[in-house]
N, C-alpha and C. Protein backbone atom coordinates (compact mmCIF):
# COMPACT_ATOMS: atom_id res chain seq x y z
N UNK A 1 -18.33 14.13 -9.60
CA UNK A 1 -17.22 13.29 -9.24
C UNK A 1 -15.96 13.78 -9.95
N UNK A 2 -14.81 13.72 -9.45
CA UNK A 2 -13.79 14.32 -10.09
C UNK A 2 -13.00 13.68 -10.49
N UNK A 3 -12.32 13.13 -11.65
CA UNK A 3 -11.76 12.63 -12.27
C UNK A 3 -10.31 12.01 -11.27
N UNK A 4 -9.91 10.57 -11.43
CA UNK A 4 -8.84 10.37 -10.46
C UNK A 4 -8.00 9.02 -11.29
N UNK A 5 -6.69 8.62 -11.06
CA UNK A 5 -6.17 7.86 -11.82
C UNK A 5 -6.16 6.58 -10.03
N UNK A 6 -6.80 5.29 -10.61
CA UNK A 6 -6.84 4.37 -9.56
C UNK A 6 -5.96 3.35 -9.70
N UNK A 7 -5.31 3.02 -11.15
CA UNK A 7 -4.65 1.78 -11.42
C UNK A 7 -3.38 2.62 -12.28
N UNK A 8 -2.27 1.85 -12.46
CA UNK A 8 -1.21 2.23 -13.20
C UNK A 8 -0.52 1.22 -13.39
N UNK A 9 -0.01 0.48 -15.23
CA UNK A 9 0.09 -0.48 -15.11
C UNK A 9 1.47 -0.45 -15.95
N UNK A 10 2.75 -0.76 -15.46
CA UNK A 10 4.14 -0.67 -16.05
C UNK A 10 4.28 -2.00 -16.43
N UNK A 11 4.97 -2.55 -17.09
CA UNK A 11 5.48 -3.50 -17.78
C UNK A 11 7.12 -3.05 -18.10
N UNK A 12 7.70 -4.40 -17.05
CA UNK A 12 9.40 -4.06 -16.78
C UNK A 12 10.01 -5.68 -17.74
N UNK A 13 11.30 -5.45 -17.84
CA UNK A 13 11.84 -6.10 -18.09
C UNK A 13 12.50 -7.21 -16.76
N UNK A 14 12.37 -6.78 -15.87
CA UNK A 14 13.06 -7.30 -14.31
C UNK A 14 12.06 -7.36 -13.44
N UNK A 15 11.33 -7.99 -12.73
CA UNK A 15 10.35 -8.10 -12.19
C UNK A 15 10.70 -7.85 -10.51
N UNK A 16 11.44 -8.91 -10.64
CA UNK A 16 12.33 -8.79 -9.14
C UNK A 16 13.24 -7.46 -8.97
N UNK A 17 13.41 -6.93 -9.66
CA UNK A 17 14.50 -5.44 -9.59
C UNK A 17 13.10 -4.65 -9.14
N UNK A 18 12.43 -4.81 -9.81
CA UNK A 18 10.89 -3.65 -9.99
C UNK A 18 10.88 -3.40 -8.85
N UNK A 19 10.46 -4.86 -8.04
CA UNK A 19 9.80 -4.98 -6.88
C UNK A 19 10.80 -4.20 -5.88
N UNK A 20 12.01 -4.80 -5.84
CA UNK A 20 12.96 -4.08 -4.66
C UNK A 20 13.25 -2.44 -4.72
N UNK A 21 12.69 -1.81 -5.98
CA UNK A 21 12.55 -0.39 -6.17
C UNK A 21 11.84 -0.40 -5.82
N UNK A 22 10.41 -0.23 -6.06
CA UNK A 22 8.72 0.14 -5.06
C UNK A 22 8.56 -0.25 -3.78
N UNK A 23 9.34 -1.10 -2.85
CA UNK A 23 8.79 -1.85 -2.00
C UNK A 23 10.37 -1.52 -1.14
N UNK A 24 11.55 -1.64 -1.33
CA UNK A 24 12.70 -1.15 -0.39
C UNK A 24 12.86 -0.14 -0.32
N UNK A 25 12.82 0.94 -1.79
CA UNK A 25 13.15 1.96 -2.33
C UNK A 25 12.04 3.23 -1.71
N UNK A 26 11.21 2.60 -2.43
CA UNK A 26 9.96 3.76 -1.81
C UNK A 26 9.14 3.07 -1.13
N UNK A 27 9.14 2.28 -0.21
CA UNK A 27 8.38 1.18 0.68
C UNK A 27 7.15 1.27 0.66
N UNK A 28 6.51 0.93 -0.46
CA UNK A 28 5.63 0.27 -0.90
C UNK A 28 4.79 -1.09 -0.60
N UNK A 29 3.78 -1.14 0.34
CA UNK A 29 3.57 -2.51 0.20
C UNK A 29 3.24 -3.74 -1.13
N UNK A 30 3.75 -4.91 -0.70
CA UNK A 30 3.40 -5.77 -1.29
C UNK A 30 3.18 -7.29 -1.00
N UNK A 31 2.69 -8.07 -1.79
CA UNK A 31 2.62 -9.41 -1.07
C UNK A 31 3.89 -10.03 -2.52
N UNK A 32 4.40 -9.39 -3.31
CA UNK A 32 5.32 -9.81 -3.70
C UNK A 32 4.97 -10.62 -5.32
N UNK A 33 5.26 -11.04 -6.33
CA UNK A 33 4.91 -11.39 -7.55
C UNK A 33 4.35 -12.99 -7.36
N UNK A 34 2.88 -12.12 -8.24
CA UNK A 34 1.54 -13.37 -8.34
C UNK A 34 1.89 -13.81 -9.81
N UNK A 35 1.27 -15.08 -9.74
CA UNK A 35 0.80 -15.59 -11.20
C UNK A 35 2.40 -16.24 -11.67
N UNK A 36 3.60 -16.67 -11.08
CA UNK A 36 4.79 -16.67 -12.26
C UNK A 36 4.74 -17.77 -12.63
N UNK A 37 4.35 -19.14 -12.12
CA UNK A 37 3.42 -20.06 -12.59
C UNK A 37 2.92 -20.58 -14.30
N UNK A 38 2.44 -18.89 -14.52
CA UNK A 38 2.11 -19.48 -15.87
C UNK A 38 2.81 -18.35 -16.69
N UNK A 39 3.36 -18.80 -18.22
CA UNK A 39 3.99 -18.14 -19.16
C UNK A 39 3.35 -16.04 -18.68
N UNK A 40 4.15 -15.69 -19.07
CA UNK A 40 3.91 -14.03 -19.06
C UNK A 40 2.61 -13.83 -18.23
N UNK A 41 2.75 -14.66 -16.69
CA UNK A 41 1.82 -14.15 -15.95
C UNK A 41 2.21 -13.78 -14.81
N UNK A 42 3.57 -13.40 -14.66
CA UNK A 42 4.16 -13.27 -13.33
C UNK A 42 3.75 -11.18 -13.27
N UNK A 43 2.96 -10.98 -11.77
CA UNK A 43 3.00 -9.83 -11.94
C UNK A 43 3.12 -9.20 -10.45
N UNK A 44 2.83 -7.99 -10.18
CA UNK A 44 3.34 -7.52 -9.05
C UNK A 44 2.39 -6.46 -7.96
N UNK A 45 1.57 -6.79 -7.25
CA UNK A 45 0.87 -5.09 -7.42
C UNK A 45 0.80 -4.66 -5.78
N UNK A 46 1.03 -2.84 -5.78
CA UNK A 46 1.40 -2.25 -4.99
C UNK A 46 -0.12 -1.25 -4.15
N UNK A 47 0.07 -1.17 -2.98
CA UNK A 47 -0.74 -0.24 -2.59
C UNK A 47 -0.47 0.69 -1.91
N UNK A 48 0.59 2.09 -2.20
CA UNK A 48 1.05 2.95 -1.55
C UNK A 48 -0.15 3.53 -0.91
N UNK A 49 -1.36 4.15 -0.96
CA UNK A 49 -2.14 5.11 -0.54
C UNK A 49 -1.99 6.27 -1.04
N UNK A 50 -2.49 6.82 -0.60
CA UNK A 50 -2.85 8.40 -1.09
C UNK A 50 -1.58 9.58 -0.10
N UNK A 51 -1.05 9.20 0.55
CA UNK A 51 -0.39 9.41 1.57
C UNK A 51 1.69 9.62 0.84
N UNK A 52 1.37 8.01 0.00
CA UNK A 52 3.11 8.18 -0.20
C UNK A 52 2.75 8.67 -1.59
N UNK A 53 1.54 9.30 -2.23
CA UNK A 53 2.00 9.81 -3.54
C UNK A 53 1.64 11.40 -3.23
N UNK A 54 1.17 11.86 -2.44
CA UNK A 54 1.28 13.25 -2.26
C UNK A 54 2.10 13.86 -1.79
């Protein structure tokens, strides 16, 4: 099996800026920031494919 990176996990200061970079910028899907609900649980996650990182 060959070694592969599946998760990547940034921690921003702007959550909403983040998002409109990954998702307008490099159109990225998303369903947009989970969890903000509770203290330091607001988060964000993307699934480009294998496609927009090659």
């Amino acid at each position: 099996m060959q070694p592969r990176i599946t998760v990547i996990t940034l921690g921003v200061d702007d959550l909403e800026r983040a998002i409109a970079f990954y998702r307008d910028g490099l159109g990225w899907p998303t369903q947009g920031i989970i969890g903000a609900e509770f203290e330091n649980g607001a988060v964000a996650f993307f699934n480009p494919g294998l496609a927009a990182l090659g």
